[in-house]
PDB file of N, CA and C in Angstrom:
ATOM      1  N   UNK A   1     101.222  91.750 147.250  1.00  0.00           N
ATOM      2  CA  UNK A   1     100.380  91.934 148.411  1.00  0.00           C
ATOM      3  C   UNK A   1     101.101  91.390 149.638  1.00  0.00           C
ATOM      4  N   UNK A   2     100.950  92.319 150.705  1.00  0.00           N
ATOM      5  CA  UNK A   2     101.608  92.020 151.910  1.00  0.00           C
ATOM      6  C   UNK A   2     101.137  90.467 152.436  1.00  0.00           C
ATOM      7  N   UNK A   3     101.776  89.536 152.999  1.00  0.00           N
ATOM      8  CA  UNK A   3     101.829  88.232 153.471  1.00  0.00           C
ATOM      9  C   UNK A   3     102.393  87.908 155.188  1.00  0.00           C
ATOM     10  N   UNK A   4     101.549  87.275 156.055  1.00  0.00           N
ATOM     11  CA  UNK A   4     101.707  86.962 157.267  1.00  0.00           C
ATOM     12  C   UNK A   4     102.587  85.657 157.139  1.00  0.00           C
ATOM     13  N   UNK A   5     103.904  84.925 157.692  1.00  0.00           N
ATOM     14  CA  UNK A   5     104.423  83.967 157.665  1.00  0.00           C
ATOM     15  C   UNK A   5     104.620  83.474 158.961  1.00  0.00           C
ATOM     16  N   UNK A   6     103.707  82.387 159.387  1.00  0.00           N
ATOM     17  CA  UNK A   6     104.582  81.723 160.762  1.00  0.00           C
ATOM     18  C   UNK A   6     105.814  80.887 160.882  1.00  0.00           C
ATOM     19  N   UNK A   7     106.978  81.390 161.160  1.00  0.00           N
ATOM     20  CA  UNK A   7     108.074  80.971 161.489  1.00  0.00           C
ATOM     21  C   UNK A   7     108.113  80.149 161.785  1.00  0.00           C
ATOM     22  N   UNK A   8     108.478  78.847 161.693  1.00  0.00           N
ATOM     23  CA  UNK A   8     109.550  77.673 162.183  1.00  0.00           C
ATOM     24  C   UNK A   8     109.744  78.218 163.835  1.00  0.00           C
ATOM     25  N   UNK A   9     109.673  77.727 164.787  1.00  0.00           N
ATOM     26  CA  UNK A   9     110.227  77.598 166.013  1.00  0.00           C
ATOM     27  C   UNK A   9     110.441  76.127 166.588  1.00  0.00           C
ATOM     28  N   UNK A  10     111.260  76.543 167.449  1.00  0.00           N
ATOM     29  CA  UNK A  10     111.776  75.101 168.686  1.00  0.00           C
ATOM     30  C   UNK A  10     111.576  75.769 170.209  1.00  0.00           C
ATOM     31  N   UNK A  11     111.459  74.668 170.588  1.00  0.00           N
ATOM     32  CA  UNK A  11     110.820  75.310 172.326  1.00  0.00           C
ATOM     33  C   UNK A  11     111.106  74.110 172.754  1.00  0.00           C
ATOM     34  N   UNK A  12     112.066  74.147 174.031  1.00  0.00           N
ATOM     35  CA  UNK A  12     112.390  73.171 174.782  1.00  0.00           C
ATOM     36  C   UNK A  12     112.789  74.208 176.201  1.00  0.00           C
ATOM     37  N   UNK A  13     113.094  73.805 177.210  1.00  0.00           N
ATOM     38  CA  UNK A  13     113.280  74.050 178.493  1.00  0.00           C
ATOM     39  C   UNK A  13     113.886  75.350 178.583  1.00  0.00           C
ATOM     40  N   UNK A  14     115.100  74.941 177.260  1.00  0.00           N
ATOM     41  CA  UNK A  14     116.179  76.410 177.545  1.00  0.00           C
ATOM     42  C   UNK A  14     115.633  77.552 176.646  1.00  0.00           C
ATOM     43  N   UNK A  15     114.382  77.509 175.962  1.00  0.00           N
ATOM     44  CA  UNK A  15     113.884  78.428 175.334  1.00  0.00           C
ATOM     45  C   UNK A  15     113.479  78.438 173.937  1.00  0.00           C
ATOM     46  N   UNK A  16     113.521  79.257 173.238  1.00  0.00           N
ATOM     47  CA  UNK A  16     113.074  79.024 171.615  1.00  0.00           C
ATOM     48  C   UNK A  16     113.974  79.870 170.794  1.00  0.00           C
ATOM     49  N   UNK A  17     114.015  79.062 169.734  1.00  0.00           N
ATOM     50  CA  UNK A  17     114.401  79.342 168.780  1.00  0.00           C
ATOM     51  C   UNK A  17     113.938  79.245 167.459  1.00  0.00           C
ATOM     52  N   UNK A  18     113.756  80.659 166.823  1.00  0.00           N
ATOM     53  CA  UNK A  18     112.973  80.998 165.521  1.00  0.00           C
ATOM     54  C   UNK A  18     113.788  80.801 164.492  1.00  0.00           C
ATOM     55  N   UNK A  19     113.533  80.160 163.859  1.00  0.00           N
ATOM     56  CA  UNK A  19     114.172  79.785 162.167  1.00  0.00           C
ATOM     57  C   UNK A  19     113.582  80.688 160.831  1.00  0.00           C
ATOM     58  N   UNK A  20     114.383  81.459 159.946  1.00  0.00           N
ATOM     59  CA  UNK A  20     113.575  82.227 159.146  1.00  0.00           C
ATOM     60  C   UNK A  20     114.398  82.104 157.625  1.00  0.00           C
ATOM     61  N   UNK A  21     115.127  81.845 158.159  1.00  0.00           N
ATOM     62  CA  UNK A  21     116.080  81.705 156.277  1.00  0.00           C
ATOM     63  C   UNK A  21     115.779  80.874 155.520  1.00  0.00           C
ATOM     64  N   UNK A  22     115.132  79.635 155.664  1.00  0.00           N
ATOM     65  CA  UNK A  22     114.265  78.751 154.515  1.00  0.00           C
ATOM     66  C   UNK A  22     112.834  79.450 153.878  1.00  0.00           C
ATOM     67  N   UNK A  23     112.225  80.480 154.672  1.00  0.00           N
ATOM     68  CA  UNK A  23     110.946  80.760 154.414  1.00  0.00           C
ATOM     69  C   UNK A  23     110.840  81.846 153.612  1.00  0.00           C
ATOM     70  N   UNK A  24     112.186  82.562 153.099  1.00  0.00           N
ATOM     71  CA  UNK A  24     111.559  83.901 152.790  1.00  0.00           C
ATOM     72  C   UNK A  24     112.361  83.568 150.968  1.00  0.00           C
ATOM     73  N   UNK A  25     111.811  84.512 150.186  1.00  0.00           N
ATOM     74  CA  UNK A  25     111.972  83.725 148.424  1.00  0.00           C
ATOM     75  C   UNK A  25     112.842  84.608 148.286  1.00  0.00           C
ATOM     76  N   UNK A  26     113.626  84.891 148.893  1.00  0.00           N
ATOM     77  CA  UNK A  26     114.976  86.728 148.594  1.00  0.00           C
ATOM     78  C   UNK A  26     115.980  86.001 148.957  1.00  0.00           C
ATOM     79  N   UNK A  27     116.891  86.684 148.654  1.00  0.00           N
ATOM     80  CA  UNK A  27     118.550  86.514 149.177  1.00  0.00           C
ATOM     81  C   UNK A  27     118.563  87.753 150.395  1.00  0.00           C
ATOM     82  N   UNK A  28     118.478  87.771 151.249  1.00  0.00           N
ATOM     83  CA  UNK A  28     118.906  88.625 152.274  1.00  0.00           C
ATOM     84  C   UNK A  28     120.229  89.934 152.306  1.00  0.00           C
ATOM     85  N   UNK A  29     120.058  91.302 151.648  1.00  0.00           N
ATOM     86  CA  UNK A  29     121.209  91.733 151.163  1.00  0.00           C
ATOM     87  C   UNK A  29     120.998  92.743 152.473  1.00  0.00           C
ATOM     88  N   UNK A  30     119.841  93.268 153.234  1.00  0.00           N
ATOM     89  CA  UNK A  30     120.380  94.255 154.310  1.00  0.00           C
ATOM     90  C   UNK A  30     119.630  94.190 155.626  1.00  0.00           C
ATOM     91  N   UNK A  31     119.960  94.063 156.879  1.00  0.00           N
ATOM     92  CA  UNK A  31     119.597  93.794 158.063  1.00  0.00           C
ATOM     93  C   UNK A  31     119.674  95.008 158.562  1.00  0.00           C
ATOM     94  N   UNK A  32     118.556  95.665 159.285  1.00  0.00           N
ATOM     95  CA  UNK A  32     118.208  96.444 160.229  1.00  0.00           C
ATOM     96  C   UNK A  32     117.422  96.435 161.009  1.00  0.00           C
ATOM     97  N   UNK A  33     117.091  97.374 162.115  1.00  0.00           N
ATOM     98  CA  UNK A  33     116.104  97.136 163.483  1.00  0.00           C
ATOM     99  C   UNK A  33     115.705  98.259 164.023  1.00  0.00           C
ATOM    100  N   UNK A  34     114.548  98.540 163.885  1.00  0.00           N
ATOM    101  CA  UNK A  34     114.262  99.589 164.540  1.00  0.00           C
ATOM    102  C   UNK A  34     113.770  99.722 165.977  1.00  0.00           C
ATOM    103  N   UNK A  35     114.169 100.826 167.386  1.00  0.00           N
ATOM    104  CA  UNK A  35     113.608 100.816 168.308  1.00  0.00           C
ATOM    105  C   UNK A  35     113.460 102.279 169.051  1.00  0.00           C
ATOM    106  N   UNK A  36     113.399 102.174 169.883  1.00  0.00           N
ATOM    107  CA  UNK A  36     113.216 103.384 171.146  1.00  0.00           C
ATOM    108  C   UNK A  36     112.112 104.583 170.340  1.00  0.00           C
ATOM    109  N   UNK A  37     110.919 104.051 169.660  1.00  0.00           N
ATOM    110  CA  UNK A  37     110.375 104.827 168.521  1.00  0.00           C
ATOM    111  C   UNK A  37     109.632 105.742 169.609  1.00  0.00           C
ATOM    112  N   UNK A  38     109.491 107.015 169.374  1.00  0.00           N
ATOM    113  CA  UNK A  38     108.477 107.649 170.246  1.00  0.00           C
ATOM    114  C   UNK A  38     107.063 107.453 169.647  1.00  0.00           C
ATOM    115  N   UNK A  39     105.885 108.555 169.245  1.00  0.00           N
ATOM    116  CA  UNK A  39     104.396 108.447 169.378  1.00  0.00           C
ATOM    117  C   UNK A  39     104.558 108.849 167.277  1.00  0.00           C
ATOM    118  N   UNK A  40     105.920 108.732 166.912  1.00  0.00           N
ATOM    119  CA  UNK A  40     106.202 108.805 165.503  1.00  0.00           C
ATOM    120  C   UNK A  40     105.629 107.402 164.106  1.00  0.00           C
ATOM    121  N   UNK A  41     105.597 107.836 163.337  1.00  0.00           N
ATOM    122  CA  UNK A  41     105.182 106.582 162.265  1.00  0.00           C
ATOM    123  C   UNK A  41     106.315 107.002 161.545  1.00  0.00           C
ATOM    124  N   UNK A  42     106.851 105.997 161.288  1.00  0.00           N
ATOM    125  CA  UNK A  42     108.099 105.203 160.582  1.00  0.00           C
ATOM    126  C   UNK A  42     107.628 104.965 159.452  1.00  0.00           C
ATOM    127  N   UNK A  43     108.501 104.550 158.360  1.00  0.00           N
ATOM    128  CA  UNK A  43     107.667 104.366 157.000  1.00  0.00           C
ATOM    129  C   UNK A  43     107.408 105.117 155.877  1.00  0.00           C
ATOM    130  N   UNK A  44     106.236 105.184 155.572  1.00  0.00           N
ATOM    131  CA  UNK A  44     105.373 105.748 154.720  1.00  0.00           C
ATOM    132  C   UNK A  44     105.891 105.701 153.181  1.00  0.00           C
ATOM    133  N   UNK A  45     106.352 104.625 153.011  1.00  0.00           N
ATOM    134  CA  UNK A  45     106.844 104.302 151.622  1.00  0.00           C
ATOM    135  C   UNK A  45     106.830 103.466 150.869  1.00  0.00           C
ATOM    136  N   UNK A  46     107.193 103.170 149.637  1.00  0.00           N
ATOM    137  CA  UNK A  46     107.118 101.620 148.803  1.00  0.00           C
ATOM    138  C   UNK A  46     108.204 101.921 148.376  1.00  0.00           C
ATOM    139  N   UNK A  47     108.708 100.373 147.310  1.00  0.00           N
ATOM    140  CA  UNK A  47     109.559 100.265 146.758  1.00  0.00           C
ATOM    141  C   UNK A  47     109.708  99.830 145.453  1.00  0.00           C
ATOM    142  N   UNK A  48     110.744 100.203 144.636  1.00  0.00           N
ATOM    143  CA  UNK A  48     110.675 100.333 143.296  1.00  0.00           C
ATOM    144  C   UNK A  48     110.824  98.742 143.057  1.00  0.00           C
ATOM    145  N   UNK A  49     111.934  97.879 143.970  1.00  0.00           N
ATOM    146  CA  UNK A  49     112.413  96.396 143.699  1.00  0.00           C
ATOM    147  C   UNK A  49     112.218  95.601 144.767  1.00  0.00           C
ATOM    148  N   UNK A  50     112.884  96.554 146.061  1.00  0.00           N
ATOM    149  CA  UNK A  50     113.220  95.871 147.710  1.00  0.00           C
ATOM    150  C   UNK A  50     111.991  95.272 148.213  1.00  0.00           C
ATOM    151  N   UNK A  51     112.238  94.011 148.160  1.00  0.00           N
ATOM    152  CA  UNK A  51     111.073  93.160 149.380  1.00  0.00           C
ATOM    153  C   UNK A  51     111.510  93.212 150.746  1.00  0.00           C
ATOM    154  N   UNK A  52     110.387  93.201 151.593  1.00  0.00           N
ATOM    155  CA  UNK A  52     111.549  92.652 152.934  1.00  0.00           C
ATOM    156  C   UNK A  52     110.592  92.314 153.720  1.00  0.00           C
ATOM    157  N   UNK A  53     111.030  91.532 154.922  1.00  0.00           N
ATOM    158  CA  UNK A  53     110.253  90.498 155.689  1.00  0.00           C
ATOM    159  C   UNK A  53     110.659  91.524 157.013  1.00  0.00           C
ATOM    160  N   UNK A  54     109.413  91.932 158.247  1.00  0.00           N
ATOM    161  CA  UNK A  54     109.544  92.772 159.134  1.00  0.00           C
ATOM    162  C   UNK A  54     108.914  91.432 160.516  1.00  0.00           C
ATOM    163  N   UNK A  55     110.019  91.660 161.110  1.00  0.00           N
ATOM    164  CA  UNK A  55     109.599  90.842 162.911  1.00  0.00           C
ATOM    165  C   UNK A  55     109.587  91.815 163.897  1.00  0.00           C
ATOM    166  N   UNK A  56     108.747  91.796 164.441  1.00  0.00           N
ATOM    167  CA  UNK A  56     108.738  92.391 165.786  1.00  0.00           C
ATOM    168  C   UNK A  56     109.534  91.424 166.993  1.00  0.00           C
ATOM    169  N   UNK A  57     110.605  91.446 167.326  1.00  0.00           N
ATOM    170  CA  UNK A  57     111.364  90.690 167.973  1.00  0.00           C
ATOM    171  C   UNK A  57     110.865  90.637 169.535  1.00  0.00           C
ATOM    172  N   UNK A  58     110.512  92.224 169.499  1.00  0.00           N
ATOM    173  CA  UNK A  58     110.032  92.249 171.274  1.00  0.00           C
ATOM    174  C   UNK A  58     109.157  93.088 170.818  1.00  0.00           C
ATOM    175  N   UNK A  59     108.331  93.376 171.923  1.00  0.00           N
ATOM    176  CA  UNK A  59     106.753  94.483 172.293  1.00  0.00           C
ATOM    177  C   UNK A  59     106.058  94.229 171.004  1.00  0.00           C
ATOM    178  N   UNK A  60     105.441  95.403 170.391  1.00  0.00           N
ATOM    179  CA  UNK A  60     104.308  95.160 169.571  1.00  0.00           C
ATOM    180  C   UNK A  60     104.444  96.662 168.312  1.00  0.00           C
ATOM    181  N   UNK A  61     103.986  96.025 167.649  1.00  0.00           N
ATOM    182  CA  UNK A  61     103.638  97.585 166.335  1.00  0.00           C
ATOM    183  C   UNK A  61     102.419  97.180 165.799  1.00  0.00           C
ATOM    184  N   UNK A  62     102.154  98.120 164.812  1.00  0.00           N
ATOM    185  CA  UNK A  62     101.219  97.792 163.882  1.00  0.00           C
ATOM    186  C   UNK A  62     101.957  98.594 162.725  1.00  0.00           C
ATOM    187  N   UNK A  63     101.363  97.342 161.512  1.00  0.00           N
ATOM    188  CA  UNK A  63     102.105  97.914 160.220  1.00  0.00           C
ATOM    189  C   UNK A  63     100.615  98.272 159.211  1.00  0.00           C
ATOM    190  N   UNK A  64     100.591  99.406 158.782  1.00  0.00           N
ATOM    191  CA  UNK A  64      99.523  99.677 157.752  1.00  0.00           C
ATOM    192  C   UNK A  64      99.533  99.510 156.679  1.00  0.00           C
ATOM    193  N   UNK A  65      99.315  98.496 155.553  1.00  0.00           N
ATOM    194  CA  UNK A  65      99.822  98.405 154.355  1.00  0.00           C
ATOM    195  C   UNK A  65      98.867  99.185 153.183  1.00  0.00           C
ATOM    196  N   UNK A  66      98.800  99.078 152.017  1.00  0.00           N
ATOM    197  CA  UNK A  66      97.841  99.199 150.728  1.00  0.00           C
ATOM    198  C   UNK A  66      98.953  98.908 149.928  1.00  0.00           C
ATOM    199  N   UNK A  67      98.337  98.582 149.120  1.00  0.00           N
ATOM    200  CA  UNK A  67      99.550  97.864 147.776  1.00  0.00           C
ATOM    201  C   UNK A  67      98.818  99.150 146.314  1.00  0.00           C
ATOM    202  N   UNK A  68      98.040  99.411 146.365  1.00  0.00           N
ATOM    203  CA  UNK A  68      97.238 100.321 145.435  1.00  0.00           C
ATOM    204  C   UNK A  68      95.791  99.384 145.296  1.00  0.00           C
ATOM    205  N   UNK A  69      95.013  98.587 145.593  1.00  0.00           N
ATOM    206  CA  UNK A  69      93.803  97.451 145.893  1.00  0.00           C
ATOM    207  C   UNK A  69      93.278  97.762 146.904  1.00  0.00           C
ATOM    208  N   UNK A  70      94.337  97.336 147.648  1.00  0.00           N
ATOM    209  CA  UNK A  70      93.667  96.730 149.354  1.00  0.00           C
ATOM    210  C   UNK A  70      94.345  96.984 150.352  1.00  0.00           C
ATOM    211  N   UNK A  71      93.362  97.560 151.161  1.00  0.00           N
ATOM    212  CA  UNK A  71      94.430  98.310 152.441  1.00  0.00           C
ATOM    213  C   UNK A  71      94.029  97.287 154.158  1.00  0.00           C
ATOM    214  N   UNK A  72      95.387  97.133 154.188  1.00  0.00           N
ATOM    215  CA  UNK A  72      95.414  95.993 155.721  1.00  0.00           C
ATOM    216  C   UNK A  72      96.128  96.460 156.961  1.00  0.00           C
ATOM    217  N   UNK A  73      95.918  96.270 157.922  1.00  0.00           N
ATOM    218  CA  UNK A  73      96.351  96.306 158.938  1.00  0.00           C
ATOM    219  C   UNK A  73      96.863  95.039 159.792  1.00  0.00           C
ATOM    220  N   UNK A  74      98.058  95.399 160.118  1.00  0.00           N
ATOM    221  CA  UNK A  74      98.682  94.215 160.686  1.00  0.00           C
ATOM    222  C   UNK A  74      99.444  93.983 162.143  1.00  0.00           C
ATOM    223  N   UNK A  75      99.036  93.484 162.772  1.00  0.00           N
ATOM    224  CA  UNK A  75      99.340  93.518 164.184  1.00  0.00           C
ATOM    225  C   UNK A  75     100.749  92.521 164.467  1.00  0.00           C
ATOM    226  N   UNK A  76     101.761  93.450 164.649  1.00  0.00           N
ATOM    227  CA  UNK A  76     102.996  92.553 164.866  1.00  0.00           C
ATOM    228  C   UNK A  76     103.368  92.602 166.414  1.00  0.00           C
ATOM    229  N   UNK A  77     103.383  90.971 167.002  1.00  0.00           N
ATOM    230  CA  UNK A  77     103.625  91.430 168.489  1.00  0.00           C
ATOM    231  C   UNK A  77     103.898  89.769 169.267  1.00  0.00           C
ATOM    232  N   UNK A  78     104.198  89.081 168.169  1.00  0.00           N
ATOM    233  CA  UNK A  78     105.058  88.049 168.321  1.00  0.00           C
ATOM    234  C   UNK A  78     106.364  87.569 167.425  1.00  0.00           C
ATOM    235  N   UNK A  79     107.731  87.226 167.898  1.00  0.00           N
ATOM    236  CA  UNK A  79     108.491  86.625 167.411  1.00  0.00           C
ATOM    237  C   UNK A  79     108.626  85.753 166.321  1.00  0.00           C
ATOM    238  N   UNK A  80     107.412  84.724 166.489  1.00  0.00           N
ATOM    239  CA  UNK A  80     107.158  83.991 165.227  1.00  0.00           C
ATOM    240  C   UNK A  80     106.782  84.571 164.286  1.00  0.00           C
ATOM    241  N   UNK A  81     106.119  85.546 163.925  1.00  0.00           N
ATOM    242  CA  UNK A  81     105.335  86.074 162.701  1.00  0.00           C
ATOM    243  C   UNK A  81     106.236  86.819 162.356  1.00  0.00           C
ATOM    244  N   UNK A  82     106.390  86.757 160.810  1.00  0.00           N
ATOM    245  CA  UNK A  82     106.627  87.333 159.808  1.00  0.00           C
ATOM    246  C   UNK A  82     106.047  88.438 158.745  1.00  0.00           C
ATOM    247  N   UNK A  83     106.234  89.705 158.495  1.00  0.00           N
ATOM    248  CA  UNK A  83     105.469  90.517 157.352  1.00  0.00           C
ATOM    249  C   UNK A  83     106.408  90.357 156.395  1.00  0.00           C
ATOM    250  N   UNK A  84     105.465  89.796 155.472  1.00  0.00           N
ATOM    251  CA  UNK A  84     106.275  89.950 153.776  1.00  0.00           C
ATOM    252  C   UNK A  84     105.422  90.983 153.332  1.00  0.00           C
ATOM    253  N   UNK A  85     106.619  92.619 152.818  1.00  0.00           N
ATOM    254  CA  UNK A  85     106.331  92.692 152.468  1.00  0.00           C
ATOM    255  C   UNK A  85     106.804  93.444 150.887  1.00  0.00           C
ATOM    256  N   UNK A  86     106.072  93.547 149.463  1.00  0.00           N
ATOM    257  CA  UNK A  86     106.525  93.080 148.409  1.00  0.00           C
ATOM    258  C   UNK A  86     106.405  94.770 147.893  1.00  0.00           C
ATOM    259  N   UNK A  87     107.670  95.113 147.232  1.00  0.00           N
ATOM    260  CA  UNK A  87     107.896  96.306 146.705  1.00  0.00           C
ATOM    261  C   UNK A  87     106.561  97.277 146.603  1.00  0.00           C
ATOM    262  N   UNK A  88     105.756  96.894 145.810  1.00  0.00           N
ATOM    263  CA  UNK A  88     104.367  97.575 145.511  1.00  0.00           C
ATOM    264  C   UNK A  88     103.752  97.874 146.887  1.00  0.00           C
ATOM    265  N   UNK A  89     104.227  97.481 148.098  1.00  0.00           N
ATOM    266  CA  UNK A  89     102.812  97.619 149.214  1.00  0.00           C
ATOM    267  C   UNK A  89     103.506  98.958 150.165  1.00  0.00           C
ATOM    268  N   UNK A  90     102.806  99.833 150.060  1.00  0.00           N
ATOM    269  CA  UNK A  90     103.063 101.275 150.473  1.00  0.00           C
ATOM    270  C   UNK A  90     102.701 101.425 151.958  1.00  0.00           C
ATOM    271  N   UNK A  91     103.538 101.225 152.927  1.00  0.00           N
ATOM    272  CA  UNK A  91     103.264 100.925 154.174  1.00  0.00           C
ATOM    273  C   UNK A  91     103.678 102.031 155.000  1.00  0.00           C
ATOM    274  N   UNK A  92     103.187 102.043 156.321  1.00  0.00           N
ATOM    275  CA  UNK A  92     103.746 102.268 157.755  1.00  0.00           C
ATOM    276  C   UNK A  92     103.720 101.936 158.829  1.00  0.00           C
ATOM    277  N   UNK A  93     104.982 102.293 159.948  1.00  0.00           N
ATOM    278  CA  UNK A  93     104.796 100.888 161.135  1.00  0.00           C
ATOM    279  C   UNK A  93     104.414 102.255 162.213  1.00  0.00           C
ATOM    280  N   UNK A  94     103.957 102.106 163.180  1.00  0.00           N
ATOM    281  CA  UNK A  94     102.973 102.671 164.099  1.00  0.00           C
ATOM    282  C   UNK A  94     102.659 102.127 165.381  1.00  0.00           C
ATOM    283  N   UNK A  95     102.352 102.856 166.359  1.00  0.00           N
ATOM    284  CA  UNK A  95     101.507 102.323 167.486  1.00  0.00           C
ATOM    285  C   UNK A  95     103.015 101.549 168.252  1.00  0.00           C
ATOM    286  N   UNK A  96     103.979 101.869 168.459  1.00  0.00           N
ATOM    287  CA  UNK A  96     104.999 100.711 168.608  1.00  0.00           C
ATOM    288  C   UNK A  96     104.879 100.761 170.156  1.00  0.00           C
ATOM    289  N   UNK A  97     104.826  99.744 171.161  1.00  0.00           N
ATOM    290  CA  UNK A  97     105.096  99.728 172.132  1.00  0.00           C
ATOM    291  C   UNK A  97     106.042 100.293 173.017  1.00  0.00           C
ATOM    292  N   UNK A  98     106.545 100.764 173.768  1.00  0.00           N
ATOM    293  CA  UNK A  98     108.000 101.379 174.559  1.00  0.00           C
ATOM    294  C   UNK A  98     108.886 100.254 174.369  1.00  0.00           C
ATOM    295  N   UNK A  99     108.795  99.196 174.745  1.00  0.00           N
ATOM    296  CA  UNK A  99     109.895  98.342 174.296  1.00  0.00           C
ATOM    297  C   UNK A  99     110.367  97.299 173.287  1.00  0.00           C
ATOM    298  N   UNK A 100     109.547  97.764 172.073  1.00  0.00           N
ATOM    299  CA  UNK A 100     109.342  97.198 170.618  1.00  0.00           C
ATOM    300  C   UNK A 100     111.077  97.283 169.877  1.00  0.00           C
ATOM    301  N   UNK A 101     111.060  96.110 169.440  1.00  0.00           N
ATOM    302  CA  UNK A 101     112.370  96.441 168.391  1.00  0.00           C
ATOM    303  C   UNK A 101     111.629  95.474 167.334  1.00  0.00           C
ATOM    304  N   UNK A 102     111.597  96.107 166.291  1.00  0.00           N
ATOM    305  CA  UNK A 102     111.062  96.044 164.615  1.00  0.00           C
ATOM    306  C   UNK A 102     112.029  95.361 163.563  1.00  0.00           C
ATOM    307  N   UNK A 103     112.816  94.364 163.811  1.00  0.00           N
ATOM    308  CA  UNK A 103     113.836  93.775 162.727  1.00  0.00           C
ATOM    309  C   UNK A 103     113.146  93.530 161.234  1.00  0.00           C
ATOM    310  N   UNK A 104     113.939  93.968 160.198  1.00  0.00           N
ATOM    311  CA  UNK A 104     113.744  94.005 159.127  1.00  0.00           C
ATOM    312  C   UNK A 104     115.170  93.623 158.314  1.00  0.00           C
ATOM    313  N   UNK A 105     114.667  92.831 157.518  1.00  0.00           N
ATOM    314  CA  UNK A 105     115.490  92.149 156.435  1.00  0.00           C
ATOM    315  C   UNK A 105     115.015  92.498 155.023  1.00  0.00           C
ATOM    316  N   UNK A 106     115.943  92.809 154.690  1.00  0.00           N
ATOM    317  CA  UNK A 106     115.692  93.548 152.848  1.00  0.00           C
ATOM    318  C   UNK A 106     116.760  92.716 152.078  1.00  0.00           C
ATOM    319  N   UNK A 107     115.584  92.522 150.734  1.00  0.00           N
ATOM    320  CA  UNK A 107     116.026  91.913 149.629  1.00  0.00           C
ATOM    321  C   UNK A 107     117.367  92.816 149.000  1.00  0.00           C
ATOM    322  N   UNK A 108     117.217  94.235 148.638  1.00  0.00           N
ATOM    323  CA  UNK A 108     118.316  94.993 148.426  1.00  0.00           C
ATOM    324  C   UNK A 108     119.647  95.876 149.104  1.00  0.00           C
ATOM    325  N   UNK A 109     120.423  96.193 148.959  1.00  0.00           N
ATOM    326  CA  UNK A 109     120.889  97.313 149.983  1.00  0.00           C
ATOM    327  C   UNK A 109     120.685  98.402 149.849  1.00  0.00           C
ATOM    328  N   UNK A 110     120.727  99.465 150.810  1.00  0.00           N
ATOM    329  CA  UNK A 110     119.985 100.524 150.862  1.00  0.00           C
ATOM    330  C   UNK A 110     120.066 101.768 149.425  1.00  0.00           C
ATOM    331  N   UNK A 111     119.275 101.663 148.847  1.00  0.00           N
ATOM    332  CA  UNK A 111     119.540 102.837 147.331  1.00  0.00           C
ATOM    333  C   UNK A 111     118.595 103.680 147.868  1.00  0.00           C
ATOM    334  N   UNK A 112     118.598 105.204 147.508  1.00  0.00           N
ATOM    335  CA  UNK A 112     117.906 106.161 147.796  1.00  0.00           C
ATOM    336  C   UNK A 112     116.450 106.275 146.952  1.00  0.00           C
ATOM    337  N   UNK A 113     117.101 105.800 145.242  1.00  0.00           N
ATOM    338  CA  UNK A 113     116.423 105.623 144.557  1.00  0.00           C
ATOM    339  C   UNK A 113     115.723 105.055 143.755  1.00  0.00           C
ATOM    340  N   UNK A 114     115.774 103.547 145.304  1.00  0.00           N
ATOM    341  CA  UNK A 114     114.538 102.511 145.280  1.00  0.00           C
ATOM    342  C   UNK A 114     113.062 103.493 145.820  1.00  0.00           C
ATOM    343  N   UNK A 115     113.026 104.551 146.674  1.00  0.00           N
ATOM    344  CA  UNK A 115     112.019 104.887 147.585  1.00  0.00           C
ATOM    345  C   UNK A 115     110.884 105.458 146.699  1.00  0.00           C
ATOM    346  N   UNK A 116     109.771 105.239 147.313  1.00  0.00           N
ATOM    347  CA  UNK A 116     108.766 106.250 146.137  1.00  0.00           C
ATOM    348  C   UNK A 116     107.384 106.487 147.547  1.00  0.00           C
ATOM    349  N   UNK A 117     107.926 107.339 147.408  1.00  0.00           N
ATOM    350  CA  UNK A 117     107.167 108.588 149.076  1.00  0.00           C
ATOM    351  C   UNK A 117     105.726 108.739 148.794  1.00  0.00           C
ATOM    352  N   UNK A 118     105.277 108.832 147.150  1.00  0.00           N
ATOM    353  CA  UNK A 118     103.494 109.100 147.345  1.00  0.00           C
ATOM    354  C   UNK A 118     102.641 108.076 147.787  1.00  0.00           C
ATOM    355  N   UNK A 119     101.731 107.967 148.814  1.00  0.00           N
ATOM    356  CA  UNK A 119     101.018 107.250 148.679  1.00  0.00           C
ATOM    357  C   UNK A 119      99.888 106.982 147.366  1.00  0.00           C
ATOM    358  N   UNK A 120      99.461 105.733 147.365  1.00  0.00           N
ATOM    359  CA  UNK A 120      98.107 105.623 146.539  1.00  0.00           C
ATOM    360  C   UNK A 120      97.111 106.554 147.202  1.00  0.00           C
ATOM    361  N   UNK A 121      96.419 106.797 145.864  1.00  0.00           N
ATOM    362  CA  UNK A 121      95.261 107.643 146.557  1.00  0.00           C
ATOM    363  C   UNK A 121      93.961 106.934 145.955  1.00  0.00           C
ATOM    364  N   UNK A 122      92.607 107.255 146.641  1.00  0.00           N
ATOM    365  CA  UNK A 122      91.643 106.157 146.361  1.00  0.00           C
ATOM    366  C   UNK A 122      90.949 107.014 144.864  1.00  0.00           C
TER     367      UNK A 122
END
């Protein structure tokens, strides 16, 4: 089930700094970022193994999850927060602001045939 994590930060005069590599239970095998998204949804998939933790670094998204249970909605639109989320949770990111960038860190590197495209159905 998808998980909200507040980040570790420091804030002093010259600004902040977010800490995230103690908090997440993966080894970090692939870094990407998504931006300049138009009125498109990104997503719409689960995974066979790959976990991964999603930041909204700048502007805002919303991520739609269901794991096959329970279906959540998640408002990403600060730096500190973290989405964990865990192979089983069949998501999409949405609604992204014009100047949103979406960083994502994955437990695996990219296999084609980690992906599994059907959603749950009720």
């Amino acid at each position: 089930m998808a998980k909200m994590l507040n980040l570790k930060s420091y804030t002093d005069k010259r600004g902040c700094l977010t800490v995230i590599e103690e908090q997440l239970d993966f080894v970090i095998q692939r870094v990407f970022y998504i931006y300049n998204v138009d009125n498109s949804i990104r997503g719409g998939h689960r995974h066979k193994v790959t976990k991964q933790a999603v930041i909204c670094i700048k502007g805002q998204c919303i991520v739609s999850n269901n794991n096959g249970k329970i279906k959540e909605e998640f408002v990403l639109n600060t730096p500190d927060h973290c989405l964990i989320l865990e192979p089983n949770d069949w998501h999409t990111m949405h609604h992204f602001s014009k100047d949103s960038i979406l960083f994502v860190l994955a437990s695996t590197k990219f296999d084609p045939t980690d992906y599994i495209y059907e959603p749950y159905y009720d």
